[in-house]
ModelCIF file with pLDDT and N, C-alpha, C, O atoms, coordinates in Angstrom:
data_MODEL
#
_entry.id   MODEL 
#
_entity.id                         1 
_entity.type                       polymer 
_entity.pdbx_number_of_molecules   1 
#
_entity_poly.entity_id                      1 
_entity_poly.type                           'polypeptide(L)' 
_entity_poly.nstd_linkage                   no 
_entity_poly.nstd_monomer                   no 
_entity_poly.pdbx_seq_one_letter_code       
;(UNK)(UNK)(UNK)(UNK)(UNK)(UNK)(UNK)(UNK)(UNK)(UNK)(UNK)(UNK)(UNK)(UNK)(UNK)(UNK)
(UNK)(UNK)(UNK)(UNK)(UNK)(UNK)(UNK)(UNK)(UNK)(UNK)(UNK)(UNK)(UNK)(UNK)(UNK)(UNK)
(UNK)(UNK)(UNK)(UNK)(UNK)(UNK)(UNK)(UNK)(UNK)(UNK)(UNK)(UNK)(UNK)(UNK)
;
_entity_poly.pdbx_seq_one_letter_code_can   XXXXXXXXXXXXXXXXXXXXXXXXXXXXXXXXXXXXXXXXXXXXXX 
_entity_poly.pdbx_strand_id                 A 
#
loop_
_entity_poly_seq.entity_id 
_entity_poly_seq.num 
_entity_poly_seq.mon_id 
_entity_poly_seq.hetero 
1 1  UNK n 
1 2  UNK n 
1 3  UNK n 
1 4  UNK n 
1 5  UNK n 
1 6  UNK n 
1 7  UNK n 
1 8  UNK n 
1 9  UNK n 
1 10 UNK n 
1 11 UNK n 
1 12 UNK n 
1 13 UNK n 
1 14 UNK n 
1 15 UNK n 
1 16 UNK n 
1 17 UNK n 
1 18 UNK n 
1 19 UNK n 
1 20 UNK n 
1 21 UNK n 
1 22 UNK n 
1 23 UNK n 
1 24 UNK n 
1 25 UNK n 
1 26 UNK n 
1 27 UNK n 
1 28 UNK n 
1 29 UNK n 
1 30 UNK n 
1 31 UNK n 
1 32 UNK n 
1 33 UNK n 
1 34 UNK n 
1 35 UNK n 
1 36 UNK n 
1 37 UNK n 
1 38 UNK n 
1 39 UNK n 
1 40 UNK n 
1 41 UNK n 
1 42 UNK n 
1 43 UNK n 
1 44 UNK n 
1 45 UNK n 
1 46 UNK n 
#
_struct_asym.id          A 
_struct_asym.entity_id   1 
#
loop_
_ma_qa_metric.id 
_ma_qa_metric.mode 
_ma_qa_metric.name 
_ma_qa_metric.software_group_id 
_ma_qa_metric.type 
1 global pLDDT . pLDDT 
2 local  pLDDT . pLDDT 
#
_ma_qa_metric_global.metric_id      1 
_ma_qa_metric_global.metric_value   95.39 
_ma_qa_metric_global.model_id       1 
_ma_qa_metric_global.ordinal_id     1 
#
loop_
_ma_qa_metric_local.label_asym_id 
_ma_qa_metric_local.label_comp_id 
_ma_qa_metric_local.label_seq_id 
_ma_qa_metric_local.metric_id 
_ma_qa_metric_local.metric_value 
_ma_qa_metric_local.model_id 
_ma_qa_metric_local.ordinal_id 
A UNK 1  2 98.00 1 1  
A UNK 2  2 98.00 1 2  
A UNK 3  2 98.00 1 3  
A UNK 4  2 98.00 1 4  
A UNK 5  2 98.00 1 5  
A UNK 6  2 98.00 1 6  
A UNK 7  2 98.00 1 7  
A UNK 8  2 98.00 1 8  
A UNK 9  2 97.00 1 9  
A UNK 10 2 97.00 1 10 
A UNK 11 2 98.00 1 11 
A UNK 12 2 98.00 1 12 
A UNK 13 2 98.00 1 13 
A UNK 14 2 98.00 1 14 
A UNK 15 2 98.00 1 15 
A UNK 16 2 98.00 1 16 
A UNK 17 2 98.00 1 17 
A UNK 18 2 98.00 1 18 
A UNK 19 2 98.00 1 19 
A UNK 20 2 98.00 1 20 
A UNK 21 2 98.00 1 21 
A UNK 22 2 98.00 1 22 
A UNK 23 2 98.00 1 23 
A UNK 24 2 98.00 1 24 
A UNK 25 2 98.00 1 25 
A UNK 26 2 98.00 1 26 
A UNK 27 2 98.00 1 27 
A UNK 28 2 98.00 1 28 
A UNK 29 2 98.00 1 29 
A UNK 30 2 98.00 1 30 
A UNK 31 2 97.00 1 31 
A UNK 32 2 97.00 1 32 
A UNK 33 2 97.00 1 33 
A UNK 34 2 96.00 1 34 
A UNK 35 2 95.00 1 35 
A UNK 36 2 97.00 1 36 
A UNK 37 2 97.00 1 37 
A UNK 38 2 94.00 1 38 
A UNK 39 2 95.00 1 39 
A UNK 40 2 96.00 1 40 
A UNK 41 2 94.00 1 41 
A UNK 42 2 90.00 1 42 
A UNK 43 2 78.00 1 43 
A UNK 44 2 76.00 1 44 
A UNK 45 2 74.00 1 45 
A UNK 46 2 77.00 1 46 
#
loop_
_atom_site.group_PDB 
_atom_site.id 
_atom_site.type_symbol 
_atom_site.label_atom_id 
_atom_site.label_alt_id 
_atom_site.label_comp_id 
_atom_site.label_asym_id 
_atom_site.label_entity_id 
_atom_site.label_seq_id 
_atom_site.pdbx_PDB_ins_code 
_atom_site.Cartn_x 
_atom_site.Cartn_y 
_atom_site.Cartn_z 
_atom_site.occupancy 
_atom_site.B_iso_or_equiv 
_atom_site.pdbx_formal_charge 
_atom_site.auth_seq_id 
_atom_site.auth_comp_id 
_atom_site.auth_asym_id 
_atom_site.auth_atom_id 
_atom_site.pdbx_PDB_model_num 
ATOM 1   N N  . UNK A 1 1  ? -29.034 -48.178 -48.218 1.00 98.00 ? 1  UNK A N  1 
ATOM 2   C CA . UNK A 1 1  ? -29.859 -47.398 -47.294 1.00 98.00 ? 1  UNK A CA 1 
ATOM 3   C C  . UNK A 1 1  ? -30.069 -48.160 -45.994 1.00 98.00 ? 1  UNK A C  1 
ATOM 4   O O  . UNK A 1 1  ? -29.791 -47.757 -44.864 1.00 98.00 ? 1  UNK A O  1 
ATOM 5   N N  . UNK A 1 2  ? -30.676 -49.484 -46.384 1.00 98.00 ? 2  UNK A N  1 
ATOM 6   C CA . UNK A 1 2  ? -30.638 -50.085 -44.917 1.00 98.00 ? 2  UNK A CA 1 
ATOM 7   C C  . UNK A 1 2  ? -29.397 -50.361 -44.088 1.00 98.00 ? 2  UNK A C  1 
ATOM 8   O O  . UNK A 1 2  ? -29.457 -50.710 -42.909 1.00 98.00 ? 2  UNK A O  1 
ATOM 9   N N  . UNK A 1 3  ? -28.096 -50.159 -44.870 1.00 98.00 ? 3  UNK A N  1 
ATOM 10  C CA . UNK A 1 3  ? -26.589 -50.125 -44.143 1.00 98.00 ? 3  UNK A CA 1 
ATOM 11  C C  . UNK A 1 3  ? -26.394 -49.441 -42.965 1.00 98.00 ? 3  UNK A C  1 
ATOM 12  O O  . UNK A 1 3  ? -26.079 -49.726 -41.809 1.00 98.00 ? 3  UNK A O  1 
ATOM 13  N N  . UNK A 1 4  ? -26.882 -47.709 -44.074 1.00 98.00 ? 4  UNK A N  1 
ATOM 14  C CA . UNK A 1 4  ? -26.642 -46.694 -43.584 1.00 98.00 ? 4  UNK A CA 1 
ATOM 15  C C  . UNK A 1 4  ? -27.572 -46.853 -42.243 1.00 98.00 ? 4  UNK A C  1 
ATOM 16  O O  . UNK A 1 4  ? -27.009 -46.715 -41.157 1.00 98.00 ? 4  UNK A O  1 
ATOM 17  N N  . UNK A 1 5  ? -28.776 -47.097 -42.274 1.00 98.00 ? 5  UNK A N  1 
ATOM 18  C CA . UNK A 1 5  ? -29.499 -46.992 -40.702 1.00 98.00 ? 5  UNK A CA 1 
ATOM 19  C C  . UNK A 1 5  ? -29.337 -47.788 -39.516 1.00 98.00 ? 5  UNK A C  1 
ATOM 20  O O  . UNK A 1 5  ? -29.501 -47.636 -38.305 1.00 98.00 ? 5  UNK A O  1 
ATOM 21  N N  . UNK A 1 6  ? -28.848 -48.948 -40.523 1.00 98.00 ? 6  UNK A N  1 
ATOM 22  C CA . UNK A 1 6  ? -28.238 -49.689 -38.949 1.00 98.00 ? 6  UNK A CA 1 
ATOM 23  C C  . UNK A 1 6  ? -27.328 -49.793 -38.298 1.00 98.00 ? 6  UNK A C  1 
ATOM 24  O O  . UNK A 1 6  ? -27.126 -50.621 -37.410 1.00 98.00 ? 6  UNK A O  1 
ATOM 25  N N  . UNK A 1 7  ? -26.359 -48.569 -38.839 1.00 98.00 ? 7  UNK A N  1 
ATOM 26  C CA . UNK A 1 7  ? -24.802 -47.595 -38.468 1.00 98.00 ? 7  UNK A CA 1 
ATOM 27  C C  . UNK A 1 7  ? -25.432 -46.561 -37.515 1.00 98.00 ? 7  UNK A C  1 
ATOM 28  O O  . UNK A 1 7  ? -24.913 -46.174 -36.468 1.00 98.00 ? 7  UNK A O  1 
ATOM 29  N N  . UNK A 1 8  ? -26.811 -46.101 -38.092 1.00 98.00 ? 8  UNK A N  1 
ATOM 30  C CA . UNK A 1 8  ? -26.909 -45.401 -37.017 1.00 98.00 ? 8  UNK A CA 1 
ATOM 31  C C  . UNK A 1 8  ? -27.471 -45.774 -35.272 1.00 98.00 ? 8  UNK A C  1 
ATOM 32  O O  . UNK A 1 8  ? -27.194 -45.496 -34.105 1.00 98.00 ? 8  UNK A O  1 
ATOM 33  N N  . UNK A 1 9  ? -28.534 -46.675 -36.179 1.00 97.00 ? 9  UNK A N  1 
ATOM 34  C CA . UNK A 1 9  ? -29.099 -47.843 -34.727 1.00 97.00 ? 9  UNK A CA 1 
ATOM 35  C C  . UNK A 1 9  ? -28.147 -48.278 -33.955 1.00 97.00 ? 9  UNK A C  1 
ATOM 36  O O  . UNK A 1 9  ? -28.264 -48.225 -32.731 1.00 97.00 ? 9  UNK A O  1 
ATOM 37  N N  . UNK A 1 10 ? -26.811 -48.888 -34.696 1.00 97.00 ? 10 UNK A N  1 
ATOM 38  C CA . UNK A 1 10 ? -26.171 -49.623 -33.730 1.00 97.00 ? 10 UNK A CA 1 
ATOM 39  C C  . UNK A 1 10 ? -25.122 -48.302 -32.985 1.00 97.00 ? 10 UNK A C  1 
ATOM 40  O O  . UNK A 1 10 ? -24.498 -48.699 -32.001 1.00 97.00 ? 10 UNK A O  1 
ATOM 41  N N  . UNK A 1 11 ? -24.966 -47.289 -33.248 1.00 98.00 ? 11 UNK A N  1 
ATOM 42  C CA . UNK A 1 11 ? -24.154 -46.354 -32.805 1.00 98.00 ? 11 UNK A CA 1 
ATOM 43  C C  . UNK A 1 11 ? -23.211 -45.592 -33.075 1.00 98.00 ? 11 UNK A C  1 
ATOM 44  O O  . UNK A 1 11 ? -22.475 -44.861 -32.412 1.00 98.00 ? 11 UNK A O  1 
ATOM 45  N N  . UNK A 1 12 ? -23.400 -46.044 -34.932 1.00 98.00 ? 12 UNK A N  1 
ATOM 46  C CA . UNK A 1 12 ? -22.349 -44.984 -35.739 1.00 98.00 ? 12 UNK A CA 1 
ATOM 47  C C  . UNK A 1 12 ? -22.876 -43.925 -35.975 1.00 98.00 ? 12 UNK A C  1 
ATOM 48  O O  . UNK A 1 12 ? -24.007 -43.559 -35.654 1.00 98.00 ? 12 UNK A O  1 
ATOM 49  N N  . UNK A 1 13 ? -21.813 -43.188 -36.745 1.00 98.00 ? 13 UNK A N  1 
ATOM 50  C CA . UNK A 1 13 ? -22.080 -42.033 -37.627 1.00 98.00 ? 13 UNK A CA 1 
ATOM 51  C C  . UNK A 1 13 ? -22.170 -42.125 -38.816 1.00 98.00 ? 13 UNK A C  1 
ATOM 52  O O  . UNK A 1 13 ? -21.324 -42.818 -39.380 1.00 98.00 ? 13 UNK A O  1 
ATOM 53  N N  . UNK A 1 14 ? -23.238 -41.456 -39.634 1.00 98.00 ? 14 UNK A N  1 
ATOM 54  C CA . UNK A 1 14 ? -23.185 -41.113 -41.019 1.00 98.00 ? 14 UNK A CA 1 
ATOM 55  C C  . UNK A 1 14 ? -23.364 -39.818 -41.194 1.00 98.00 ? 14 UNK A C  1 
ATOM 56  O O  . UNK A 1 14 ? -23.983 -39.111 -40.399 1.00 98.00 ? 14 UNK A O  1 
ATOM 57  N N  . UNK A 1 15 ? -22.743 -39.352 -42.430 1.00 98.00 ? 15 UNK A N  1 
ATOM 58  C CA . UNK A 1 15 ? -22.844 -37.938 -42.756 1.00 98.00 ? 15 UNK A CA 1 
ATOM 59  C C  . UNK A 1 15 ? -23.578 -37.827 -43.775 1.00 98.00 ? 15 UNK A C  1 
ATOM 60  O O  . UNK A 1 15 ? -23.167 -38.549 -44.683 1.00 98.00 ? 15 UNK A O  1 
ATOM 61  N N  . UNK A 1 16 ? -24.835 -37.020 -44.139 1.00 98.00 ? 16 UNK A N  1 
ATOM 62  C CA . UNK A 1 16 ? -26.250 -37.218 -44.830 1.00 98.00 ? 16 UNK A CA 1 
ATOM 63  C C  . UNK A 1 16 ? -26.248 -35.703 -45.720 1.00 98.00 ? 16 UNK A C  1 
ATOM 64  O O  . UNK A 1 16 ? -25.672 -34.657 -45.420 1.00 98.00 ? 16 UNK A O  1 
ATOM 65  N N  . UNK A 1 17 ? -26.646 -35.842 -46.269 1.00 98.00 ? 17 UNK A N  1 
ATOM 66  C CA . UNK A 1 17 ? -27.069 -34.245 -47.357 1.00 98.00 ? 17 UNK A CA 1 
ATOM 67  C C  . UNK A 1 17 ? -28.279 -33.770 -46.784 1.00 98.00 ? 17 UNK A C  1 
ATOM 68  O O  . UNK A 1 17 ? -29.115 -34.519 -46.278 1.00 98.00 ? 17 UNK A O  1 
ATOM 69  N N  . UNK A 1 18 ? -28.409 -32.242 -46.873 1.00 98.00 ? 18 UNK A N  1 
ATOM 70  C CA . UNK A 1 18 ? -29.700 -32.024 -46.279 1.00 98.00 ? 18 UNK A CA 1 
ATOM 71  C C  . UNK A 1 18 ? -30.093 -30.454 -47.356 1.00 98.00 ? 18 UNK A C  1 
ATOM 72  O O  . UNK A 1 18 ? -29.188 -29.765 -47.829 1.00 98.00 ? 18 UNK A O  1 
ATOM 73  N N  . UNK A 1 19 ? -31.286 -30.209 -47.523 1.00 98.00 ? 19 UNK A N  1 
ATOM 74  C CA . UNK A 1 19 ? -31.465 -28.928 -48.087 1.00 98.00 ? 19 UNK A CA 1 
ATOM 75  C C  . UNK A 1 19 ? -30.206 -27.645 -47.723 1.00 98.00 ? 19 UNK A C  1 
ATOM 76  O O  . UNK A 1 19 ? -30.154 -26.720 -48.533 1.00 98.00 ? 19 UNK A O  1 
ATOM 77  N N  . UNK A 1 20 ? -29.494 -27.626 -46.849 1.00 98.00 ? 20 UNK A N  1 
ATOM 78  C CA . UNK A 1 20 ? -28.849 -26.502 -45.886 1.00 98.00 ? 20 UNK A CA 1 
ATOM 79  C C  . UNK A 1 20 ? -27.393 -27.175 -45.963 1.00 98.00 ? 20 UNK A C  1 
ATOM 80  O O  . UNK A 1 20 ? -26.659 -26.950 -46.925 1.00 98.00 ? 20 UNK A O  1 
ATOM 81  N N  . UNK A 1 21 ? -27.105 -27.807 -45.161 1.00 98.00 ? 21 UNK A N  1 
ATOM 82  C CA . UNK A 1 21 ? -25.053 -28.381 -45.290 1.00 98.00 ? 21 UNK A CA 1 
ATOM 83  C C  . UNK A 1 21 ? -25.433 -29.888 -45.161 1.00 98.00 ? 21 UNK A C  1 
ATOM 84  O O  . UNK A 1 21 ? -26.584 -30.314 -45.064 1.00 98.00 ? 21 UNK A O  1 
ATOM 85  N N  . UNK A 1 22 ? -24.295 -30.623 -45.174 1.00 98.00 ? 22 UNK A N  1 
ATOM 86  C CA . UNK A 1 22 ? -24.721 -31.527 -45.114 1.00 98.00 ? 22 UNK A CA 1 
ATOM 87  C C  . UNK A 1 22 ? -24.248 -32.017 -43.471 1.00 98.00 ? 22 UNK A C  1 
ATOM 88  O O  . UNK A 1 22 ? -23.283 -31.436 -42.974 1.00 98.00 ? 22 UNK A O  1 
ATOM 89  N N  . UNK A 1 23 ? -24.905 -33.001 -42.742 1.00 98.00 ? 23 UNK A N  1 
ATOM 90  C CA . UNK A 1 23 ? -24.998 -32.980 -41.452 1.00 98.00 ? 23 UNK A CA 1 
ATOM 91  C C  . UNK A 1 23 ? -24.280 -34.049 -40.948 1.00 98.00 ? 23 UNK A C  1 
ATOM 92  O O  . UNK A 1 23 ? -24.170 -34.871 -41.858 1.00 98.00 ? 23 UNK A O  1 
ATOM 93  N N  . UNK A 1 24 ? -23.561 -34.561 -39.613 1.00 98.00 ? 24 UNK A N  1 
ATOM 94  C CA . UNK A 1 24 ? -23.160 -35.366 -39.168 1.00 98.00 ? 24 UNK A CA 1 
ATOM 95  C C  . UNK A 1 24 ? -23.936 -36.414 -38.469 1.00 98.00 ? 24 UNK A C  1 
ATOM 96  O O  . UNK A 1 24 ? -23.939 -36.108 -37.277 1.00 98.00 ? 24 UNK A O  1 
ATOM 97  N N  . UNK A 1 25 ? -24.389 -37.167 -38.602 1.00 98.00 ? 25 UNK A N  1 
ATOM 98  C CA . UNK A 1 25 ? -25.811 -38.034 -37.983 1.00 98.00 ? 25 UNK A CA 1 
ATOM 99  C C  . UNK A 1 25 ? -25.564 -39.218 -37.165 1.00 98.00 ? 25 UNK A C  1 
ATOM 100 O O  . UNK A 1 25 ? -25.169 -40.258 -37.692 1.00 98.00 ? 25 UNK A O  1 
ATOM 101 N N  . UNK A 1 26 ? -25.813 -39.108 -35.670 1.00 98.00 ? 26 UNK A N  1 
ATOM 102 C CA . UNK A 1 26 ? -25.833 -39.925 -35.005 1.00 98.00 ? 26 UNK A CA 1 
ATOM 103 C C  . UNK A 1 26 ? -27.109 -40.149 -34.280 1.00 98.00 ? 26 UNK A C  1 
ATOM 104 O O  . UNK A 1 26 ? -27.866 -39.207 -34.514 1.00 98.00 ? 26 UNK A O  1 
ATOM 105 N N  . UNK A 1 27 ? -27.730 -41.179 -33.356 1.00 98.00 ? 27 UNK A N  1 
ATOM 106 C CA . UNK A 1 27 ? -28.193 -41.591 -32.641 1.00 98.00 ? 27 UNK A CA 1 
ATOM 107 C C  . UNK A 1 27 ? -28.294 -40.301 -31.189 1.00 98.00 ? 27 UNK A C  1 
ATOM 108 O O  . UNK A 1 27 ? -27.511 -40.174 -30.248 1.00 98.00 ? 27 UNK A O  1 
ATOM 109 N N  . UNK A 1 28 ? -29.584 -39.492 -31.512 1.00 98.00 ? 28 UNK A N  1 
ATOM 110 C CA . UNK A 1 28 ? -29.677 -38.369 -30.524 1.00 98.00 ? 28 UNK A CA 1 
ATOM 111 C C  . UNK A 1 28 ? -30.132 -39.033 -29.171 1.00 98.00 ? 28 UNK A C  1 
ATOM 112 O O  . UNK A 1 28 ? -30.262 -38.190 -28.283 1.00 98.00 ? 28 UNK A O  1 
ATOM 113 N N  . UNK A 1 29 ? -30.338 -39.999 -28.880 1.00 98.00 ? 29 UNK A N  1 
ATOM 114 C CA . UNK A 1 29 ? -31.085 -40.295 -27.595 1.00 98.00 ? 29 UNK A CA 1 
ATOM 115 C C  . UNK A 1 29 ? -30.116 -41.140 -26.789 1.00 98.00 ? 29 UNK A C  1 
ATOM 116 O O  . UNK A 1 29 ? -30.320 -41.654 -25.690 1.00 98.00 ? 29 UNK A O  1 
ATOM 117 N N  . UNK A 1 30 ? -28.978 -41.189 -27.570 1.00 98.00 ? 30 UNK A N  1 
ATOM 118 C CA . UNK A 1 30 ? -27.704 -41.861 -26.871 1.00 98.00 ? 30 UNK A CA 1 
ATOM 119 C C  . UNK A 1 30 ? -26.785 -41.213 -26.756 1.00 98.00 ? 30 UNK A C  1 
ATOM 120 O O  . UNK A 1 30 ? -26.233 -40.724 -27.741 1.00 98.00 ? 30 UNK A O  1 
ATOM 121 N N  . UNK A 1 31 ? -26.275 -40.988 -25.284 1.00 97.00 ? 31 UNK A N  1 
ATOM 122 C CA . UNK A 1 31 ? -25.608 -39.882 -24.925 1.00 97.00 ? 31 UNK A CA 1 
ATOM 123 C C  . UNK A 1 31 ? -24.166 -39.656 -25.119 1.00 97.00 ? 31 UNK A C  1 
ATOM 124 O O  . UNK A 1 31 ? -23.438 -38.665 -25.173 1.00 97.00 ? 31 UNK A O  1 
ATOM 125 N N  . UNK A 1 32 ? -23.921 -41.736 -25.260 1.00 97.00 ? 32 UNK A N  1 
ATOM 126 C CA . UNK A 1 32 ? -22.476 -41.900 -25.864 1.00 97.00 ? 32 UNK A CA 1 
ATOM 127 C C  . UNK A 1 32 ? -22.381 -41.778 -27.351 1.00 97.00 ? 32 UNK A C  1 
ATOM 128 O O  . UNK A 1 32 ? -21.253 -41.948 -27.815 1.00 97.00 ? 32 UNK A O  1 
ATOM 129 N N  . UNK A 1 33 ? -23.214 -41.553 -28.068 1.00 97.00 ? 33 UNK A N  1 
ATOM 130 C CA . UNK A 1 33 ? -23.346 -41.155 -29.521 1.00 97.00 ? 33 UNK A CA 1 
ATOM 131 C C  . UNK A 1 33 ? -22.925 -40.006 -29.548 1.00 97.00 ? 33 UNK A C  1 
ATOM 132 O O  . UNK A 1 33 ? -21.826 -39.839 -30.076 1.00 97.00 ? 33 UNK A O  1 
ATOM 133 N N  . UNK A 1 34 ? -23.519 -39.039 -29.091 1.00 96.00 ? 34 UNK A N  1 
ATOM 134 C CA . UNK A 1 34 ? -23.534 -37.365 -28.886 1.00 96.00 ? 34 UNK A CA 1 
ATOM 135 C C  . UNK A 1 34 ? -22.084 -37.053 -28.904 1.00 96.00 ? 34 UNK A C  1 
ATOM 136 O O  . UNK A 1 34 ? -21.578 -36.288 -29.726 1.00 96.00 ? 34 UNK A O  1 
ATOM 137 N N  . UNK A 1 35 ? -21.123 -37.968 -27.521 1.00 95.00 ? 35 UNK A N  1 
ATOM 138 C CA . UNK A 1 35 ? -19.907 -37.583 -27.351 1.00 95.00 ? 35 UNK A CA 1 
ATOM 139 C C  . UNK A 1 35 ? -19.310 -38.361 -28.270 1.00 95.00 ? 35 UNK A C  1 
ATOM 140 O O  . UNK A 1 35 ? -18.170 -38.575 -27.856 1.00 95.00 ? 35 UNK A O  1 
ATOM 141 N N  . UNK A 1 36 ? -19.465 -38.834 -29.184 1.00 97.00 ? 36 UNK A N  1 
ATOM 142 C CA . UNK A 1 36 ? -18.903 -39.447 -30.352 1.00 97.00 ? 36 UNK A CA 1 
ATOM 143 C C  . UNK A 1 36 ? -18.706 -38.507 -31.658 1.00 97.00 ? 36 UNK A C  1 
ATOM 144 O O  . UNK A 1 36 ? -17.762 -38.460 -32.447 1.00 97.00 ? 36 UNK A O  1 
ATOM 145 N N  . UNK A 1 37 ? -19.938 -37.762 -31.617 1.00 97.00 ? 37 UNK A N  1 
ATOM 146 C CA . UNK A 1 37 ? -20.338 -36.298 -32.903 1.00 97.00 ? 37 UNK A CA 1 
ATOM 147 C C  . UNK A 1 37 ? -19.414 -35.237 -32.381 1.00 97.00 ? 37 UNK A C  1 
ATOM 148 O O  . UNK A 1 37 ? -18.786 -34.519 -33.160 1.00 97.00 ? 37 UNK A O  1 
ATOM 149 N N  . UNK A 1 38 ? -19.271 -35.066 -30.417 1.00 94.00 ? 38 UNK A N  1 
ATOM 150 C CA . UNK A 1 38 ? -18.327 -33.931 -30.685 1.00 94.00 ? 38 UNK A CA 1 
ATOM 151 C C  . UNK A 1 38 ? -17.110 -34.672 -30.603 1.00 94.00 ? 38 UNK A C  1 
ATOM 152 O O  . UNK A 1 38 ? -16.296 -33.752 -30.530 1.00 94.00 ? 38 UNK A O  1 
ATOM 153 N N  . UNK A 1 39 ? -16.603 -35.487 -30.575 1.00 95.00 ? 39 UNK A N  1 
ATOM 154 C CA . UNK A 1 39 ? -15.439 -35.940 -30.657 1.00 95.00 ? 39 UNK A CA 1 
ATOM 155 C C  . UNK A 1 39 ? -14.589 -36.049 -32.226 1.00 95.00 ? 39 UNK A C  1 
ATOM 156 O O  . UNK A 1 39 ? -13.440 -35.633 -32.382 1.00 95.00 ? 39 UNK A O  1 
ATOM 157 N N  . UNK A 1 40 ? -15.323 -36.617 -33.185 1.00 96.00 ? 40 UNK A N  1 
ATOM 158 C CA . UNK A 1 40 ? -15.283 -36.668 -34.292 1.00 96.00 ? 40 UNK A CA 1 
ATOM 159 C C  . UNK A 1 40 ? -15.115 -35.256 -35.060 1.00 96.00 ? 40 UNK A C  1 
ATOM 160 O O  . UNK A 1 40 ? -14.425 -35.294 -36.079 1.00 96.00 ? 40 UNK A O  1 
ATOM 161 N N  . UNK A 1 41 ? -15.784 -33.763 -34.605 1.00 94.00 ? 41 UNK A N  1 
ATOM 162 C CA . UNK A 1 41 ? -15.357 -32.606 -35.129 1.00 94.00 ? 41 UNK A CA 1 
ATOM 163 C C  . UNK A 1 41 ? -14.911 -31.975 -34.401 1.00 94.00 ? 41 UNK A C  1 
ATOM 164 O O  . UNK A 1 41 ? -15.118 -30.765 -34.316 1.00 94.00 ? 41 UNK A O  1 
ATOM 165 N N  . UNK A 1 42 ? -14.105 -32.699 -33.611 1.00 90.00 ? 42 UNK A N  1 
ATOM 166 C CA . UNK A 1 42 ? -13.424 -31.580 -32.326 1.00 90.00 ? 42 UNK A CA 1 
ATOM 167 C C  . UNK A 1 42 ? -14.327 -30.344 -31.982 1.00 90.00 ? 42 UNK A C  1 
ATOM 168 O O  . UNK A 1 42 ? -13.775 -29.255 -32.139 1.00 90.00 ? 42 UNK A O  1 
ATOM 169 N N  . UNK A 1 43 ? -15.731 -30.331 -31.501 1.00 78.00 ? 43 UNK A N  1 
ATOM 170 C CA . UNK A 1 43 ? -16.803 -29.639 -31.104 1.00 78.00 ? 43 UNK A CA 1 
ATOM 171 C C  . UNK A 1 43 ? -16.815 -29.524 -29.642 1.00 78.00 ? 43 UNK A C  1 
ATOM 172 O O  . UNK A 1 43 ? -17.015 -30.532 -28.965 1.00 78.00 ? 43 UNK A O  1 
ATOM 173 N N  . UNK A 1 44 ? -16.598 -28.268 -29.046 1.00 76.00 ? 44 UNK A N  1 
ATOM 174 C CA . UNK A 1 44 ? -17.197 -28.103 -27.330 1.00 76.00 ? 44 UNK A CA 1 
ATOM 175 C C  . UNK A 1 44 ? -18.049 -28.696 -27.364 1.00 76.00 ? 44 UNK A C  1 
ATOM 176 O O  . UNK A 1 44 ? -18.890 -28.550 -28.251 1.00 76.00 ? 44 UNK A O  1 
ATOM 177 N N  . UNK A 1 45 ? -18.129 -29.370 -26.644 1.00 74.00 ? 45 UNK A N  1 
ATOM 178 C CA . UNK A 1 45 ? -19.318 -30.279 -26.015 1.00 74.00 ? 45 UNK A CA 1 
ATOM 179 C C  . UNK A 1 45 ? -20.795 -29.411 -25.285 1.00 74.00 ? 45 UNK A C  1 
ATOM 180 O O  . UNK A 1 45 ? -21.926 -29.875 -25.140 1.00 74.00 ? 45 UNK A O  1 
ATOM 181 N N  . UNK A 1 46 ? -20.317 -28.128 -24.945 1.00 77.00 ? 46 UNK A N  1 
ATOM 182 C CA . UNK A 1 46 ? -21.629 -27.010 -24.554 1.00 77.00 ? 46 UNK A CA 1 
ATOM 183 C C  . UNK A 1 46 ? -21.701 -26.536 -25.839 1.00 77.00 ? 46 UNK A C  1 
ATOM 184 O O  . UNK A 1 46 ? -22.522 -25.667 -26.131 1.00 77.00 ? 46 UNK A O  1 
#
């Protein structure tokens, strides 16, 4: 667990289970994170 969070602190991704799908999880307040999540699922970026 503490692996997993400091993948996300330092600027990775983890992919997490959630009640609903399970989610791709990065660092929301970093903008080069963001373009890392759509890069990783080939996601429009809008």
């Amino acid at each position: 667990l503490s692996e997993a969070a400091q993948v996300i602190r330092e600027g990775g991704l983890v992919a997490f289970p959630t009640e609903t799908v399970y989610g791709l999880g990065g660092n929301g307040l970093r903008p080069e994170v963001s373009k890392k999540i759509y890069a990783a699922k080939g996601r429009p970026s809008d």
